[in-house]
C-alpha atoms as a PDB file:
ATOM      1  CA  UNK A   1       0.000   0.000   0.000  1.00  0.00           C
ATOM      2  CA  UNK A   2       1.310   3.457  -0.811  1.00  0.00           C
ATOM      3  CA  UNK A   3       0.982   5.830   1.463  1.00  0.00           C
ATOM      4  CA  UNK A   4       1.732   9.848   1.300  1.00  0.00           C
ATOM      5  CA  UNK A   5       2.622  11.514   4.949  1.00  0.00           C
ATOM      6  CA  UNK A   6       0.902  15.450   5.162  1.00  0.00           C
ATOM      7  CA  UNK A   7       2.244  17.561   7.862  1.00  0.00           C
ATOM      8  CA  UNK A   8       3.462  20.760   7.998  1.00  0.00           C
ATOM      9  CA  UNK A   9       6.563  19.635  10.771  1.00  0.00           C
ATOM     10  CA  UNK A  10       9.275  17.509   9.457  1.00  0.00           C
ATOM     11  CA  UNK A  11      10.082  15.962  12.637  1.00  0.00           C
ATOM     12  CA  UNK A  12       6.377  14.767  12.669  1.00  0.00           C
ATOM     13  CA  UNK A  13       6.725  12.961   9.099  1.00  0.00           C
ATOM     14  CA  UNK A  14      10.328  11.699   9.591  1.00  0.00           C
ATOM     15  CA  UNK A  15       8.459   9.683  12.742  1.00  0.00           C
ATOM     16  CA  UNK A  16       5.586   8.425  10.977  1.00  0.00           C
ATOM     17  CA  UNK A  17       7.812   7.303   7.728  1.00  0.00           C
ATOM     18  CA  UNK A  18      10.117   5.769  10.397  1.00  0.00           C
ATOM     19  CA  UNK A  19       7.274   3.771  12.301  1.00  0.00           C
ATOM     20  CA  UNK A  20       5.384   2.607   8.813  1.00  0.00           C
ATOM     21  CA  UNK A  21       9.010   1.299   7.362  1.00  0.00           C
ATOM     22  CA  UNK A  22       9.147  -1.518   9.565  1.00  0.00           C
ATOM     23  CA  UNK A  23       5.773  -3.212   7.986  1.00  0.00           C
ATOM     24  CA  UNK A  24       6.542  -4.327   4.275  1.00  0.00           C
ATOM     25  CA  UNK A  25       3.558  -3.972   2.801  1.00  0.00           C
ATOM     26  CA  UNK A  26       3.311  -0.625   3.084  1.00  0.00           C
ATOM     27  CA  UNK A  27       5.153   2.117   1.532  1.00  0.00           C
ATOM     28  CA  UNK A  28       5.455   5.976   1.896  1.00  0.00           C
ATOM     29  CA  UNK A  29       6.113   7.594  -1.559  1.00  0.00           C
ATOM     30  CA  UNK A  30       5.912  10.924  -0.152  1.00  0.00           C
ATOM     31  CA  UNK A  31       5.596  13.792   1.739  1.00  0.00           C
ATOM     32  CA  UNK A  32       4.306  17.322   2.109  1.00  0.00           C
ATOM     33  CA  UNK A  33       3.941  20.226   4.757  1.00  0.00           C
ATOM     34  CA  UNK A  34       0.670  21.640   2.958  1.00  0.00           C
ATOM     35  CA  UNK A  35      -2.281  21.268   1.955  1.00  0.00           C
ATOM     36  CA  UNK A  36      -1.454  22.593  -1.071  1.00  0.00           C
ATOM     37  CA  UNK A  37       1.321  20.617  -1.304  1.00  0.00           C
ATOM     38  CA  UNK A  38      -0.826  17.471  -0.662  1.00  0.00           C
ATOM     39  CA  UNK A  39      -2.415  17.951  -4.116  1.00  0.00           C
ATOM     40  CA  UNK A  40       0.432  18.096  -6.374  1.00  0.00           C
ATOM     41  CA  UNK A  41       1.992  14.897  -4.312  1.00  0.00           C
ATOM     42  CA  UNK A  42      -1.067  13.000  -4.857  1.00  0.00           C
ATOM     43  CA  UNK A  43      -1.595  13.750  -8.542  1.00  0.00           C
ATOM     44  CA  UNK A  44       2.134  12.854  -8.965  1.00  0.00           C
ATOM     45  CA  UNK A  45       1.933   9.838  -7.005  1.00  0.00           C
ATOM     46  CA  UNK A  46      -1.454   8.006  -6.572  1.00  0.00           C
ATOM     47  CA  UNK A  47      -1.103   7.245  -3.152  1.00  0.00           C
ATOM     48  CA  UNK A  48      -3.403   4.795  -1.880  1.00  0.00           C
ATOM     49  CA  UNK A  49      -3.554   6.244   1.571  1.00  0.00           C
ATOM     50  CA  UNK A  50      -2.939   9.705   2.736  1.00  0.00           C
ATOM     51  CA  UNK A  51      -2.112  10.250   6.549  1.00  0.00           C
ATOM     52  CA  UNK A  52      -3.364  13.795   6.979  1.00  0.00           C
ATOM     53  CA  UNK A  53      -2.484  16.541   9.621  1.00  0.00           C
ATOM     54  CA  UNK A  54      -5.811  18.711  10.232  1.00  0.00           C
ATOM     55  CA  UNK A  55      -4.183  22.067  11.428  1.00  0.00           C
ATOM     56  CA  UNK A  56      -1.622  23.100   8.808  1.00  0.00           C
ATOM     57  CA  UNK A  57      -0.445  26.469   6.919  1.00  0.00           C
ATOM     58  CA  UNK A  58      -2.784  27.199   3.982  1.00  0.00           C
ATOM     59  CA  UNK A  59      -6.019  25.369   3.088  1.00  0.00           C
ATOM     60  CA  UNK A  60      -5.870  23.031   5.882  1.00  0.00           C
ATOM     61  CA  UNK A  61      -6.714  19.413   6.280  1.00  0.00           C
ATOM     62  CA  UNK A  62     -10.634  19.661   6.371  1.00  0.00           C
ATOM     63  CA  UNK A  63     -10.332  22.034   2.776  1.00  0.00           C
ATOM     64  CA  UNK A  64      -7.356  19.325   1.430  1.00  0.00           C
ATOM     65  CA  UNK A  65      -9.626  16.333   2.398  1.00  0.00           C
ATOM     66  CA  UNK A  66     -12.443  17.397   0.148  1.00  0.00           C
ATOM     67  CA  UNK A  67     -10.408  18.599  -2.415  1.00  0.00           C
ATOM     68  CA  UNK A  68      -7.879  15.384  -2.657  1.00  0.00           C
ATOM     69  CA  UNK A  69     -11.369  13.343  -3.186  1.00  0.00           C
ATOM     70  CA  UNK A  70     -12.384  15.194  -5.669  1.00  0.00           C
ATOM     71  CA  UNK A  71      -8.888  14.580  -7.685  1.00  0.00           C
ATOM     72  CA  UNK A  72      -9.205  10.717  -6.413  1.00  0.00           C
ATOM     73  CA  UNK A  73     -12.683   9.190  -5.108  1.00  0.00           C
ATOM     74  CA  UNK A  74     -10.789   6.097  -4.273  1.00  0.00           C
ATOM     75  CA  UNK A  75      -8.202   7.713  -2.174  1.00  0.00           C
ATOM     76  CA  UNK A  76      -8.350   6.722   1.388  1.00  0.00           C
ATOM     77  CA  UNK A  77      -7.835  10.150   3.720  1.00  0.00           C
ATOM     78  CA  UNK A  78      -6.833   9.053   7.378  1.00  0.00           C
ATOM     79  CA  UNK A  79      -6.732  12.366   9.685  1.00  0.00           C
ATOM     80  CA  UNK A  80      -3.764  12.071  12.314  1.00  0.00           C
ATOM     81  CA  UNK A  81      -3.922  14.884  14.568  1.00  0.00           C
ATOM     82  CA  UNK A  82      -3.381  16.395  17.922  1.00  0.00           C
ATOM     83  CA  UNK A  83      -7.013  17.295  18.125  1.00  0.00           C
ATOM     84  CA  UNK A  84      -9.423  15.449  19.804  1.00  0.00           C
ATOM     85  CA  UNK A  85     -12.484  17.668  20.618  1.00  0.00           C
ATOM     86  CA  UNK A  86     -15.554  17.785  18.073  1.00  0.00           C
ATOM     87  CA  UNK A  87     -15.820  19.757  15.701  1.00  0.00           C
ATOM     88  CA  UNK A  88     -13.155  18.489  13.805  1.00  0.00           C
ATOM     89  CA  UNK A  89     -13.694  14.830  14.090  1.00  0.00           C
ATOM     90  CA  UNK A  90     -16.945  15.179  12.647  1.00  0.00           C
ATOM     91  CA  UNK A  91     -16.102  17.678   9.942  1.00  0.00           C
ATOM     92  CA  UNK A  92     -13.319  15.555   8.600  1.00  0.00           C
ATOM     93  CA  UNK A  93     -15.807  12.262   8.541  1.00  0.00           C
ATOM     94  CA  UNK A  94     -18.418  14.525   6.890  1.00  0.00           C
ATOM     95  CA  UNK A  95     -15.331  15.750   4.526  1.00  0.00           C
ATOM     96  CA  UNK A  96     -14.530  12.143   3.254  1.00  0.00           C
ATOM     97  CA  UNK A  97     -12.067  10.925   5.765  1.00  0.00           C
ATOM     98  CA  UNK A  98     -12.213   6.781   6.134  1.00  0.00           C
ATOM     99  CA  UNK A  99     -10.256   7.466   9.666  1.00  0.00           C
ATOM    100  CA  UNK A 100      -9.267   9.655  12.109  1.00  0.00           C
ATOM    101  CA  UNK A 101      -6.353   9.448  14.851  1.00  0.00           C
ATOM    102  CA  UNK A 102      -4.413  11.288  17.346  1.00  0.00           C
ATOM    103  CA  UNK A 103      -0.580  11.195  17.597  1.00  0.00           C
ATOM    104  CA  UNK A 104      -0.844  10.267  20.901  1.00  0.00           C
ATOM    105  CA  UNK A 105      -1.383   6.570  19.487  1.00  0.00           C
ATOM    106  CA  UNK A 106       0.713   4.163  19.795  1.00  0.00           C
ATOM    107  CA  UNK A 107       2.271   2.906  16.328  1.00  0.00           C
ATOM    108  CA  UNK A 108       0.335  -0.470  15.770  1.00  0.00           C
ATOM    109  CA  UNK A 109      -2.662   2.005  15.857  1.00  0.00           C
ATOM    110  CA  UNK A 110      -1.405   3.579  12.498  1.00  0.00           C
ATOM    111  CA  UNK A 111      -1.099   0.335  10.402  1.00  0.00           C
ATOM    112  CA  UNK A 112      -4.842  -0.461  12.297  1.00  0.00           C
ATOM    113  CA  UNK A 113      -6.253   2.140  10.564  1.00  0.00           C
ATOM    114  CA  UNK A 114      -4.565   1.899   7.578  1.00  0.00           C
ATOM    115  CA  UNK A 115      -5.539  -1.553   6.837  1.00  0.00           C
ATOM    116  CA  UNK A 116      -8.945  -0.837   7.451  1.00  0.00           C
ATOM    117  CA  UNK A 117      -9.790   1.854   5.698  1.00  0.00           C
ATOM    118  CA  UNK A 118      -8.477  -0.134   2.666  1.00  0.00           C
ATOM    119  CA  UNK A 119     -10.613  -3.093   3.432  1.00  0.00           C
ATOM    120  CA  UNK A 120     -13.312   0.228   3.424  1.00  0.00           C
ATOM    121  CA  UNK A 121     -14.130   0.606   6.921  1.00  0.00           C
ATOM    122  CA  UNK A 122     -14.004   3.902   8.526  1.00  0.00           C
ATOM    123  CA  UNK A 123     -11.495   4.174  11.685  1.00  0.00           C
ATOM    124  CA  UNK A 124     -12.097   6.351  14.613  1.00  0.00           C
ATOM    125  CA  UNK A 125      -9.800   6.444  17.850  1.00  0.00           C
ATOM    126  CA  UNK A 126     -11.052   5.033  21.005  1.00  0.00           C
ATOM    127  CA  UNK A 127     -10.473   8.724  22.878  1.00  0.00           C
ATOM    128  CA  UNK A 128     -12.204  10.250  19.548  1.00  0.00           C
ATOM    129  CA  UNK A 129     -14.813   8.389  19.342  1.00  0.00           C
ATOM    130  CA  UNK A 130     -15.665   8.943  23.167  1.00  0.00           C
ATOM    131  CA  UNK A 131     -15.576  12.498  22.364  1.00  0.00           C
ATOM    132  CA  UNK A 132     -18.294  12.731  19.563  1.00  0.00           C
ATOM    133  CA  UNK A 133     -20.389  10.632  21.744  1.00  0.00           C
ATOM    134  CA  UNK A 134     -19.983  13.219  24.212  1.00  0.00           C
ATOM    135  CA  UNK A 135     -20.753  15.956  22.077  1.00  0.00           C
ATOM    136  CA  UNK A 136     -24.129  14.316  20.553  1.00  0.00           C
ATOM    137  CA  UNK A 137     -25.136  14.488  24.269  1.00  0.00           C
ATOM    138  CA  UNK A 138     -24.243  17.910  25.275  1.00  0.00           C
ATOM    139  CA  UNK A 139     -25.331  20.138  22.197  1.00  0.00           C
ATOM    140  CA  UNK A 140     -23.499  23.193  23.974  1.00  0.00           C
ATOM    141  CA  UNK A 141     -19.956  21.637  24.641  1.00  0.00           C
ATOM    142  CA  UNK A 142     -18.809  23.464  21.004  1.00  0.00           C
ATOM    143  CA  UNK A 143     -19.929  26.779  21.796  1.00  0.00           C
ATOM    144  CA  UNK A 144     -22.038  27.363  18.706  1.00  0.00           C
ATOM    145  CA  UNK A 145     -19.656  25.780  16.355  1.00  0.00           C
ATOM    146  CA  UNK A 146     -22.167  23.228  15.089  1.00  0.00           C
ATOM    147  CA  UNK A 147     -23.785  26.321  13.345  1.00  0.00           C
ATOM    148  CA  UNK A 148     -21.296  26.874  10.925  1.00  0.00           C
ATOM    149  CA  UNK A 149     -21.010  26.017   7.294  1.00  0.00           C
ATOM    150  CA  UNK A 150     -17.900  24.681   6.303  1.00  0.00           C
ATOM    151  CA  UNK A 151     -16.736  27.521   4.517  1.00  0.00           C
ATOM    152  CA  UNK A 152     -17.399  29.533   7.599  1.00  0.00           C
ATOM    153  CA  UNK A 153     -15.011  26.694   9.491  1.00  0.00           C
ATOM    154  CA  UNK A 154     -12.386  27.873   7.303  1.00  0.00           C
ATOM    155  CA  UNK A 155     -12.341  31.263   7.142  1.00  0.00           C
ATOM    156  CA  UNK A 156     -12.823  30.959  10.997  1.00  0.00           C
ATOM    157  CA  UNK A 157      -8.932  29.209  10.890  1.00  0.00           C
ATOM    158  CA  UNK A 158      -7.153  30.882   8.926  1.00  0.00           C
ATOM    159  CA  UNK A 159      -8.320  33.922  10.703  1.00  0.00           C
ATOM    160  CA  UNK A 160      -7.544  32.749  14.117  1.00  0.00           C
ATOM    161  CA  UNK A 161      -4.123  31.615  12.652  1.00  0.00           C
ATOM    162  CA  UNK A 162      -3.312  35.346  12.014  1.00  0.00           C
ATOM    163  CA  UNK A 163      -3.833  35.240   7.873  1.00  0.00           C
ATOM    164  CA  UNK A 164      -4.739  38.807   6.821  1.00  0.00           C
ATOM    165  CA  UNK A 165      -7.980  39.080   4.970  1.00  0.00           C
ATOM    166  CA  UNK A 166      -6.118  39.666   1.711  1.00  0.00           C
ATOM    167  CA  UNK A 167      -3.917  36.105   2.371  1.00  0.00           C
ATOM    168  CA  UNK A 168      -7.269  33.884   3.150  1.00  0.00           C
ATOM    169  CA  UNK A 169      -8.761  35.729  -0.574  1.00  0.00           C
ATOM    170  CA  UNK A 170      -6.009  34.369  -2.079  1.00  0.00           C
ATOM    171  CA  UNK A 171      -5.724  30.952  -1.074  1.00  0.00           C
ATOM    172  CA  UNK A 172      -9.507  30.441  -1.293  1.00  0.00           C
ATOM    173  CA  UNK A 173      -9.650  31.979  -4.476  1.00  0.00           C
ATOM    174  CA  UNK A 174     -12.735  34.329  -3.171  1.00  0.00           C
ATOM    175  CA  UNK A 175     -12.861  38.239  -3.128  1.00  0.00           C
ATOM    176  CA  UNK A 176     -12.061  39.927  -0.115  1.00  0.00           C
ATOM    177  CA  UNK A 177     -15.425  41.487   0.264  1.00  0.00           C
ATOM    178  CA  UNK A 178     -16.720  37.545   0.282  1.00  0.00           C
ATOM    179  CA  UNK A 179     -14.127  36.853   3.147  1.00  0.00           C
ATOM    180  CA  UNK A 180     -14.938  40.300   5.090  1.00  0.00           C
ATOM    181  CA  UNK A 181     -18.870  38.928   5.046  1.00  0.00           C
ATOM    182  CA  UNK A 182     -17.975  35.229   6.050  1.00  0.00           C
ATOM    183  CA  UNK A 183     -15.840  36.930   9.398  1.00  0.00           C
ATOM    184  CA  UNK A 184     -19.107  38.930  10.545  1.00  0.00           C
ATOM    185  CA  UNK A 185     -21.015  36.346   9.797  1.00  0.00           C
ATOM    186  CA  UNK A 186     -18.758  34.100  12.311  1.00  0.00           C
ATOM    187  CA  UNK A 187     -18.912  37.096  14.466  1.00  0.00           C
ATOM    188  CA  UNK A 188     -22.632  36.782  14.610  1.00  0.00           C
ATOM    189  CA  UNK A 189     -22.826  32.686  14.839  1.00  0.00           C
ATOM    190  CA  UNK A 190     -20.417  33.017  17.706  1.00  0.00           C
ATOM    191  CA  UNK A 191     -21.450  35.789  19.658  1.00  0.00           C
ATOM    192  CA  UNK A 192     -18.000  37.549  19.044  1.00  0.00           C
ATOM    193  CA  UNK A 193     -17.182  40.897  18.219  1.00  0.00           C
ATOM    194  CA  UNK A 194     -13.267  40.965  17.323  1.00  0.00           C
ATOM    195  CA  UNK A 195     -10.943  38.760  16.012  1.00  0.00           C
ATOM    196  CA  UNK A 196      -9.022  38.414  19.162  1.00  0.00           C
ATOM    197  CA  UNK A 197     -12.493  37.395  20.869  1.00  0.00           C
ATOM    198  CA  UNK A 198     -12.752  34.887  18.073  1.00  0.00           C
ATOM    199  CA  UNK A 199      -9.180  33.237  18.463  1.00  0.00           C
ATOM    200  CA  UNK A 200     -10.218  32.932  22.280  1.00  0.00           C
ATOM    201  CA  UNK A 201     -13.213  30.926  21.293  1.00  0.00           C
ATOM    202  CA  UNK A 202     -11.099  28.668  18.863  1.00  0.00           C
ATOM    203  CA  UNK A 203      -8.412  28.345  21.714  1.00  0.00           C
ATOM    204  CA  UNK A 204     -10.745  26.903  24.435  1.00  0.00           C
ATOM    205  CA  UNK A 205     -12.086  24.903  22.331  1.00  0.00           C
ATOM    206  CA  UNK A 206      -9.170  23.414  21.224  1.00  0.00           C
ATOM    207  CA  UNK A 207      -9.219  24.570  17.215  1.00  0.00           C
ATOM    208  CA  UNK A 208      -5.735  25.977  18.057  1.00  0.00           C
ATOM    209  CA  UNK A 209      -3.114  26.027  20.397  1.00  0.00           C
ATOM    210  CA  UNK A 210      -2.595  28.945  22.597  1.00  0.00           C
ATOM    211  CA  UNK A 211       1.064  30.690  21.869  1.00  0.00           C
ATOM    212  CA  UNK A 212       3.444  30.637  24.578  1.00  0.00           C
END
């Protein structure tokens, strides 16, 4: 099985490749530190599995999931990520992903997950899985982040990861009055006035991590 590694730290993919090298059938053929990236790999390559990092520079995992399916509907898309906390579980599985895992896990758990999603069963962590159960429960634990659309989930990112309102026009390919009405709109959803108010929302809730 060929596998491509997506995540934006090297130290992270020089791991992974490491770990999967010691099981013969599988085999990474490459590796990228973008979304963006992630496209022109898998075009290249046709990759039967893509281990994907969900917080990364760019268009992110969620956007790159959706838009790797489109190039390949066959591709298998396994999120491996530090998150654990709904909504991105959720929004990846609704995006196309077959699995999704944290890098807490220990290493069998990768090859797990990799063989099932190519005998086509999805893959969910044990400590993930708890987590959406949680949230289908408790309809307030995300703070009103059920209510957006995906787009709005995106914007909402690369915004809280600092990208000027010019930057996220350009990588979404969308004018920057679109962007400027997808932020108030967030503003609105959330109950948020500013953009520092909004990265506060995403930190508690685990979207990003808080800068030391």
């Amino acid at each position: 099985m060929r596998v491509v590694l997506v995540d934006d730290h090297q130290l992270v993919r020089t791991g992974i490749r490491r770990l999967l090298s010691d099981t013969e059938e599988l085999e990474v053929v490459g590796e990228a530190g973008s979304g963006e990236d992630a496209l022109r790999l898998v075009r290249e390559t046709r990759p039967d599995v893509v281990l994907m990092d969900v917080n990364m520079p760019g268009i992110g995992g969620l956007e790159a999931t959706r838009k790797l399916l489109r190039v390949d509907p066959e591709l298998r898309i396994i999120a491996l990520t530090i998150h654990v906390e709904e909504p991105y579980p959720s929004r990846l599985m609704e995006a196309g992903a077959m699995g999704y895992i944290t890098k807490g896990c220990n290493e069998g758990e990768i090859t797990d997950a990799i063989r099932a999603v190519m005998r086509g069963e999805r893959y969910i962590g044990a400590d993930i899985a708890q987590q959406m159960a949680l949230a289908g429960f408790d309809g307030t634990r995300d703070g009103g982040l059920d209510k957006l659309s995906q787009r709005e989930m995106q914007v909402m990112m690369m915004v809280t990861q600092g990208y000027k309102m010019q930057e996220i026009s350009d990588t979404l390919c969308l004018s920057p009055k679109t962007i400027s009405t997808y932020r108030y709109r967030l503003y609105e959803k959330l109950g948020v006035e500013t953009d520092v108010e909004l990265t506060h929302l995403a930190i508690r809730h685990g979207m990003i991590e808080q800068m030391s």
